[in-house]
C-alpha atoms as a PDB file:
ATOM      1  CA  UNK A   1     -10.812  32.602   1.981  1.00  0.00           C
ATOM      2  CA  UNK A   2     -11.459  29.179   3.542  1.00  0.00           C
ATOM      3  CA  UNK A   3      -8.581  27.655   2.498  1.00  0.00           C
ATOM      4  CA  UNK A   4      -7.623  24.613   4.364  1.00  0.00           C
ATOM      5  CA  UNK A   5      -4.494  23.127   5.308  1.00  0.00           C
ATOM      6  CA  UNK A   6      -4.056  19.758   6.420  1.00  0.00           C
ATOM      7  CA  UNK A   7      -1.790  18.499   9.561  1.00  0.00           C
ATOM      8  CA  UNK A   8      -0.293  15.374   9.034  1.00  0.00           C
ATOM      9  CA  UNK A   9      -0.107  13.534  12.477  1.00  0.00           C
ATOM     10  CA  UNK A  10       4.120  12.941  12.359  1.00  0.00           C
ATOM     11  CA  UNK A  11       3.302   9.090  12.675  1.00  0.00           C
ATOM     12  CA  UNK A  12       2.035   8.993   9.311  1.00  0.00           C
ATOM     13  CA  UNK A  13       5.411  11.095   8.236  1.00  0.00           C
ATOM     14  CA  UNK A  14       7.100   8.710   9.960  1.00  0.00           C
ATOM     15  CA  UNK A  15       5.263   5.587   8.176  1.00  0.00           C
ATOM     16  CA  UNK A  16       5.697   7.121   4.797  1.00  0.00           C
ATOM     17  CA  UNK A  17       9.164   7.270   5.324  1.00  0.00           C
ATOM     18  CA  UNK A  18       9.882   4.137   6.719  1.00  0.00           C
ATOM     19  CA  UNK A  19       7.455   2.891   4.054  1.00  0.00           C
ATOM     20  CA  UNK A  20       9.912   4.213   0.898  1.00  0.00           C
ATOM     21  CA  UNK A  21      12.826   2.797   3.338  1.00  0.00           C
ATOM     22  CA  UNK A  22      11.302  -0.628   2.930  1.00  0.00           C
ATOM     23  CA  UNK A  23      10.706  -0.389  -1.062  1.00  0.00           C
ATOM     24  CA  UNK A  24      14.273   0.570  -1.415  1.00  0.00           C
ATOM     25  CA  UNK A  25      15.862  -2.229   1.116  1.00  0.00           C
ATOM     26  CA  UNK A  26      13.498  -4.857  -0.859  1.00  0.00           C
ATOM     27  CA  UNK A  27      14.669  -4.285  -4.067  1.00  0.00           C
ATOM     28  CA  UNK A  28      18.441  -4.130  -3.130  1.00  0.00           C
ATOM     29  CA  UNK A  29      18.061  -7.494  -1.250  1.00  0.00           C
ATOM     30  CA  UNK A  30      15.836  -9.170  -4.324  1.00  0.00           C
ATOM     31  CA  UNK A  31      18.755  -7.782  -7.395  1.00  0.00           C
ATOM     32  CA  UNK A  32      21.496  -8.668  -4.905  1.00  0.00           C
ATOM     33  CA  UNK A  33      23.332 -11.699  -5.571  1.00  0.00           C
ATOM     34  CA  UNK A  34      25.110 -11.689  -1.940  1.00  0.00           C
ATOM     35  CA  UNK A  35      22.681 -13.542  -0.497  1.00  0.00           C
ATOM     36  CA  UNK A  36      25.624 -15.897   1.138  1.00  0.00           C
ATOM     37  CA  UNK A  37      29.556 -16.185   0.553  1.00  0.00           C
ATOM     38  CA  UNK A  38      30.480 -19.779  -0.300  1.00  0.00           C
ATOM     39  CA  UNK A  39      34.351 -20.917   0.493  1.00  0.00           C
ATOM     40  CA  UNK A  40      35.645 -24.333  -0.699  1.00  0.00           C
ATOM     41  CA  UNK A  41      38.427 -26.681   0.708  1.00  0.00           C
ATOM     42  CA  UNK A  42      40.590 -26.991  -2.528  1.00  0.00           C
ATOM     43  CA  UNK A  43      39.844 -23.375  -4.078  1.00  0.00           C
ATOM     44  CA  UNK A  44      41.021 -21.159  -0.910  1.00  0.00           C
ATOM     45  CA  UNK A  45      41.021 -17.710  -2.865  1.00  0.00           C
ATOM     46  CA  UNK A  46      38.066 -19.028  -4.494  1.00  0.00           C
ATOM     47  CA  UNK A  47      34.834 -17.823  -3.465  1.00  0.00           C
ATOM     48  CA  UNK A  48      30.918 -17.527  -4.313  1.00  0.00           C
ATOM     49  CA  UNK A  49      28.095 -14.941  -4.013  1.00  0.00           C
ATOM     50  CA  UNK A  50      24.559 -16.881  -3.711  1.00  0.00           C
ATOM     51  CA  UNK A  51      21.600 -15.047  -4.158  1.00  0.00           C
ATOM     52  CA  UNK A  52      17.797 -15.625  -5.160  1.00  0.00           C
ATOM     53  CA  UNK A  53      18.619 -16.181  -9.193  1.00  0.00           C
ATOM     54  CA  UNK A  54      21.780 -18.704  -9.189  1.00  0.00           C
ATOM     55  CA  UNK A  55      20.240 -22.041  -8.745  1.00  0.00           C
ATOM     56  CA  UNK A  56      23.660 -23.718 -10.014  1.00  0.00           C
ATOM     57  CA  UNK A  57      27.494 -22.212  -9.331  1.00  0.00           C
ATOM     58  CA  UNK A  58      30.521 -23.208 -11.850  1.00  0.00           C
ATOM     59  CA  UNK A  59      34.045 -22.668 -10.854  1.00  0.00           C
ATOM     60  CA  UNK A  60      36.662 -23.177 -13.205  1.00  0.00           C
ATOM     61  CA  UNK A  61      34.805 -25.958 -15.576  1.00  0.00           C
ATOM     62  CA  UNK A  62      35.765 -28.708 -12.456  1.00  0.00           C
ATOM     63  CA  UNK A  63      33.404 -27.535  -9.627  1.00  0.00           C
ATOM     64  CA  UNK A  64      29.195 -27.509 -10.373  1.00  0.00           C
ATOM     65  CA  UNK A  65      27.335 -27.144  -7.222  1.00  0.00           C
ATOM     66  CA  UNK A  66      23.345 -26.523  -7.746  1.00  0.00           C
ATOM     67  CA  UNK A  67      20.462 -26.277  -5.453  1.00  0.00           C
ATOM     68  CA  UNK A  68      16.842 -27.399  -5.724  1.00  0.00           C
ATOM     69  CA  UNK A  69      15.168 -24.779  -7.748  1.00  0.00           C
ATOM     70  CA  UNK A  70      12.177 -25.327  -5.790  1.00  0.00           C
ATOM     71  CA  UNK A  71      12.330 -23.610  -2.633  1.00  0.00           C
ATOM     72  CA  UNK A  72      14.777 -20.632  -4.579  1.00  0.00           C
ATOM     73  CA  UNK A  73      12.273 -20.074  -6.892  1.00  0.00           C
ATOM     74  CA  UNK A  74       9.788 -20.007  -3.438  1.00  0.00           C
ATOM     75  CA  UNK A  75      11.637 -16.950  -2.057  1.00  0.00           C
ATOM     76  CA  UNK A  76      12.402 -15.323  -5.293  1.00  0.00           C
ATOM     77  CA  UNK A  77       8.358 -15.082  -6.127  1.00  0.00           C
ATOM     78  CA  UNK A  78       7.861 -14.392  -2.114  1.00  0.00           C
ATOM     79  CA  UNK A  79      10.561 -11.483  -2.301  1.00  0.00           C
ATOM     80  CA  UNK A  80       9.437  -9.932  -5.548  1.00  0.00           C
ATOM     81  CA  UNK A  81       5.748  -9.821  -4.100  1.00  0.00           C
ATOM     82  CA  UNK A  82       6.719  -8.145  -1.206  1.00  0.00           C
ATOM     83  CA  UNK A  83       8.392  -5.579  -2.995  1.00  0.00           C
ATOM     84  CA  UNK A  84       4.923  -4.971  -5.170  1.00  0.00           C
ATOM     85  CA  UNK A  85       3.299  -4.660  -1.874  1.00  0.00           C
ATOM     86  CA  UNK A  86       5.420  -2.492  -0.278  1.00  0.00           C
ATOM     87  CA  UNK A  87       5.745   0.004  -3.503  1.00  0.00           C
ATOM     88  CA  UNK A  88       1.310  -0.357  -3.149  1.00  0.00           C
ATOM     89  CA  UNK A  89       1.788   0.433   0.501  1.00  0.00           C
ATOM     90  CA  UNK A  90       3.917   3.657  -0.289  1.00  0.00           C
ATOM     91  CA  UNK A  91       1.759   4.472  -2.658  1.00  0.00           C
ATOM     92  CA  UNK A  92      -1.734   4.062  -0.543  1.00  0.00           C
ATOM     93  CA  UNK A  93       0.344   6.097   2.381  1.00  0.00           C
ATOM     94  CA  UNK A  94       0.419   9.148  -0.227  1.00  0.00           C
ATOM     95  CA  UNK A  95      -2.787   9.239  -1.083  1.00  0.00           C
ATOM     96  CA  UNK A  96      -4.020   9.100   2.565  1.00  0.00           C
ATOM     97  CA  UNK A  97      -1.527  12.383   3.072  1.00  0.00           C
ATOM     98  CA  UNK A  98      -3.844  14.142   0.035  1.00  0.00           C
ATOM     99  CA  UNK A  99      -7.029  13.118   1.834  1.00  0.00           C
ATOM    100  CA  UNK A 100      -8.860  16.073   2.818  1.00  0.00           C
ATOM    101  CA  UNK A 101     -11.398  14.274   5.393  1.00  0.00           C
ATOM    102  CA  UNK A 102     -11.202  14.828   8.793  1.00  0.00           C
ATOM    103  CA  UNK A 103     -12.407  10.899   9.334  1.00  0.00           C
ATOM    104  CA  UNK A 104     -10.180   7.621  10.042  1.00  0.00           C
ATOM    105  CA  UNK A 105      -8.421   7.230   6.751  1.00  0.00           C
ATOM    106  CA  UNK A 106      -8.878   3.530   4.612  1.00  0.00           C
ATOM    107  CA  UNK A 107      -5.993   4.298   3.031  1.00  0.00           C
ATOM    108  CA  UNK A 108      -3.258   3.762   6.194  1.00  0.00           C
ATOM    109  CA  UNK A 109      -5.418   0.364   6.816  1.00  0.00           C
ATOM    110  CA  UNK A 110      -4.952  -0.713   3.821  1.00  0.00           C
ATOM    111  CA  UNK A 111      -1.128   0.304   3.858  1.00  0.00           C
ATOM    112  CA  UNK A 112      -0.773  -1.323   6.527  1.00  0.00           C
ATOM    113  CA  UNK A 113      -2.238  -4.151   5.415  1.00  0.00           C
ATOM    114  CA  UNK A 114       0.062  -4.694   2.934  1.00  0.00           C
ATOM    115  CA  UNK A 115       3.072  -4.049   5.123  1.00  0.00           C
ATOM    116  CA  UNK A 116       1.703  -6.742   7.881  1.00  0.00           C
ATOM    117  CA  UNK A 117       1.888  -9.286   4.479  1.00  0.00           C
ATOM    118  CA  UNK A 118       4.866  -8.169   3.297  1.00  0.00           C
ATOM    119  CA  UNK A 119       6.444  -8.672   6.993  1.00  0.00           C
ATOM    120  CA  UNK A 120       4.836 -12.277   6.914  1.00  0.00           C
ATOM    121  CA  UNK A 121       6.375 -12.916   3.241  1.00  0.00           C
ATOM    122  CA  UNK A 122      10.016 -11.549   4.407  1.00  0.00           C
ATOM    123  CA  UNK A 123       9.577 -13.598   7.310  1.00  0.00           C
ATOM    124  CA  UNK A 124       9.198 -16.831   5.763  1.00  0.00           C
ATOM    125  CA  UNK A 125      11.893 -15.967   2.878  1.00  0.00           C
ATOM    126  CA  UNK A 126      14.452 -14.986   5.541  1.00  0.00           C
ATOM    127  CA  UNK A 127      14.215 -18.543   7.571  1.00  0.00           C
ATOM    128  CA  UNK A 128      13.276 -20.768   4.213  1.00  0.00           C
ATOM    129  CA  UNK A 129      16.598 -19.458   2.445  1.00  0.00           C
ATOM    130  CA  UNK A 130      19.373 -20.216   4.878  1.00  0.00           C
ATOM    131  CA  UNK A 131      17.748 -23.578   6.537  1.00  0.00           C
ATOM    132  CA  UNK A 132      17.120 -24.672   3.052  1.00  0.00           C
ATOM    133  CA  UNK A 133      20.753 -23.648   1.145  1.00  0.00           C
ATOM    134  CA  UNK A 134      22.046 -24.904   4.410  1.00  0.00           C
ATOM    135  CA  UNK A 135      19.975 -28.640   3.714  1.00  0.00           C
ATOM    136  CA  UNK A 136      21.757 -28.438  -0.178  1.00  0.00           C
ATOM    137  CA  UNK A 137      25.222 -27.076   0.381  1.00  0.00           C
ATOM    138  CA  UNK A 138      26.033 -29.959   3.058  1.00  0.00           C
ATOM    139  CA  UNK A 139      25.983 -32.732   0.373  1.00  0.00           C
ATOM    140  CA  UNK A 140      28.822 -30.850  -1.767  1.00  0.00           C
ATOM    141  CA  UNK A 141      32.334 -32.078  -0.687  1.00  0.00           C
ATOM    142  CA  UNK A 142      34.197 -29.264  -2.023  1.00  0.00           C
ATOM    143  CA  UNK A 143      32.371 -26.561   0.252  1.00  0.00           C
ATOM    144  CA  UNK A 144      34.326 -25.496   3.346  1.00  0.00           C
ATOM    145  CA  UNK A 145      31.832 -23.242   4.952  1.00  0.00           C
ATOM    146  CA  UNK A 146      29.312 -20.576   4.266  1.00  0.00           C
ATOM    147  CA  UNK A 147      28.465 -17.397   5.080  1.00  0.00           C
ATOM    148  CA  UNK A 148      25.358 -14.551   5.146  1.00  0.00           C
ATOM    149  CA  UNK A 149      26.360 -11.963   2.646  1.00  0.00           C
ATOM    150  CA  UNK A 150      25.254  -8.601   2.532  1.00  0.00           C
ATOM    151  CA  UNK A 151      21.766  -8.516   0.086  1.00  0.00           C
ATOM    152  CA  UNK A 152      20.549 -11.096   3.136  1.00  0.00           C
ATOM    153  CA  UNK A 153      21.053  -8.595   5.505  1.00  0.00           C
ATOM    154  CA  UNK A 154      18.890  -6.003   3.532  1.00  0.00           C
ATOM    155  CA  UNK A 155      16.323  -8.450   3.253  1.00  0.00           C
ATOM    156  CA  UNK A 156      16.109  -8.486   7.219  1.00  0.00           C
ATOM    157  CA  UNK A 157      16.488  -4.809   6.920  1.00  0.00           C
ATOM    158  CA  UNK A 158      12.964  -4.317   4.967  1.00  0.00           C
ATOM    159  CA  UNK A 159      11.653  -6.713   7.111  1.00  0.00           C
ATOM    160  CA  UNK A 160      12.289  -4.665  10.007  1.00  0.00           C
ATOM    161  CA  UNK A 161      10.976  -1.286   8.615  1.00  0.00           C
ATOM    162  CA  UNK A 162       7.780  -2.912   7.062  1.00  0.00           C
ATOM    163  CA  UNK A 163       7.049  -3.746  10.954  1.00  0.00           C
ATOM    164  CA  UNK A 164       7.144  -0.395  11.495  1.00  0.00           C
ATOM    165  CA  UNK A 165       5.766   1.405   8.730  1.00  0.00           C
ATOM    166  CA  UNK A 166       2.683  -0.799   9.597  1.00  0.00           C
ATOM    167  CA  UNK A 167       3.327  -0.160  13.107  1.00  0.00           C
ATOM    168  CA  UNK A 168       3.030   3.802  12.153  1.00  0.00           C
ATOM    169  CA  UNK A 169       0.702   3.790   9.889  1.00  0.00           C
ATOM    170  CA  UNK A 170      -2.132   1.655  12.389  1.00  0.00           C
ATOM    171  CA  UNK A 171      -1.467   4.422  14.851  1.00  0.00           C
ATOM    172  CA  UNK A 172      -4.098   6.531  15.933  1.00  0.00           C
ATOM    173  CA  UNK A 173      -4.806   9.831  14.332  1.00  0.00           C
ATOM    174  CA  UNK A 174      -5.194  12.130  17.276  1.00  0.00           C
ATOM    175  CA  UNK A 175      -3.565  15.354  16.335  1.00  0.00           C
ATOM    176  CA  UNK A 176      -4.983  15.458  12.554  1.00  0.00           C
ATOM    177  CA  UNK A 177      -6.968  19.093  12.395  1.00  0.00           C
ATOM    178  CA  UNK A 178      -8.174  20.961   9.409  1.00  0.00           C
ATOM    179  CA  UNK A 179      -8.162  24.704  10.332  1.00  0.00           C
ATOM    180  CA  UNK A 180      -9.709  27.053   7.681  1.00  0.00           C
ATOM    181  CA  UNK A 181      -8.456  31.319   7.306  1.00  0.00           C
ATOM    182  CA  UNK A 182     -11.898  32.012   9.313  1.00  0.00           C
ATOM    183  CA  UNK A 183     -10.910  31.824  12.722  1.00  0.00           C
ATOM    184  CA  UNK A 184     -14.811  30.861  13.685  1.00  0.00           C
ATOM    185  CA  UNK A 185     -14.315  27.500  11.724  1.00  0.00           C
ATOM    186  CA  UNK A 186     -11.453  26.099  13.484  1.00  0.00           C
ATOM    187  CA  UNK A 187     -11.545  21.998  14.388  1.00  0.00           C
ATOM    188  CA  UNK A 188      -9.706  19.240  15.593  1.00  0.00           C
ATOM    189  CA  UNK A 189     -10.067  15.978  16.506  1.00  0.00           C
ATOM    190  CA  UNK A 190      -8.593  15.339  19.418  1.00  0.00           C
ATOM    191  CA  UNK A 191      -9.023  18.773  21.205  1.00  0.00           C
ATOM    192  CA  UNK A 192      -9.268  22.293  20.649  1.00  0.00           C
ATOM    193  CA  UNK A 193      -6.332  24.002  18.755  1.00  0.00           C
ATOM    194  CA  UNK A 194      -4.945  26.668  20.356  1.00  0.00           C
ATOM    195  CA  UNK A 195      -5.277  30.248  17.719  1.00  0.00           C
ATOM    196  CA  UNK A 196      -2.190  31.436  17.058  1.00  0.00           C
END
């Protein structure tokens, strides 16, 4: 008797979710190496994966083309930060599910919080890593063209669902009610619910 249940508002679901999403789109796009597809003028069926750990290519003991480890080693510690701060952000989004209070929870804020960073790291790594390789791969004669490759699209991929995982987890919690096996204790927080 007076055993309570807690109703998770489906936003928070929703966050959680899109949270774990994130975590799992992050680390694909930070062990990836197809970060871009490199094609050269004199090697045709020749090509190269870049991704956030090459700083120098070798083809065939002939070819070396490097970039400046700098801004690389930028994104890598950028990307690898936001995928710490998305697995916190998961993890504060759980324990804001187990909360039993019926009060405005600190632990979505702070998921959130995270998330809004992680969106802001992504952000930059996404528009440092082409513009720069772009600035580096120009001087190298042998280069025909290059591409985006697939890990850079899962990078844009968890910075899409960190937007709105923190998007979700800000939300408000109207429909969060505790209800209790008495009938005569029965709350919510938005309005009265309705006894079955």
């Amino acid at each position: 008797m007076g055993e309570k249940i807690i109703v998770i508002t489906p936003a928070k679901i929703v966050a959680e979710v899109l949270c774990v999403i994130t975590v799992v789109w992050l680390l694909v796009a930070v062990a990836g190496e197809g970060w871009v597809v490199v094609r050269f003028l004199y090697f045709e069926d020749q090509t190269w994966t870049w991704g956030l750990w090459k700083t120098c290519n070798r083809l065939e003991d002939v070819l070396i083309i490097c970039v400046n480890e700098d801004w690389i080693t930028v994104c890598l510690v950028f990307s690898i930060i936001a995928l710490i701060l998305s697995m916190a952000a998961s993890v504060c989004g759980l324990l804001g599910m187990r909360d039993p209070d019926n009060k405005p929870n600190i632990f979505y804020k702070v998921a959130a919080g995270f998330l809004s960073v992680v969106a802001l790291l992504e952000f930059m790594v996404v528009v440092i890593f082409p513009v720069k390789f772009g600035q580096d791969i120009r001087y190298a004669e042998a280069v025909r063209r290059w591409d985006f490759d697939w890990a850079y699209g899962f990078a844009w991929g968890g910075l899409i669902f960190s937007i709105g995982a923190a998007i979700s987890f800000v939300m408000p919690m109207k429909c969060l009610s505790i209800k209790s096996d008495n009938r005569n204790e029965e709350y919510s927080k938005g309005s009265s619910v309705p006894e079955p």
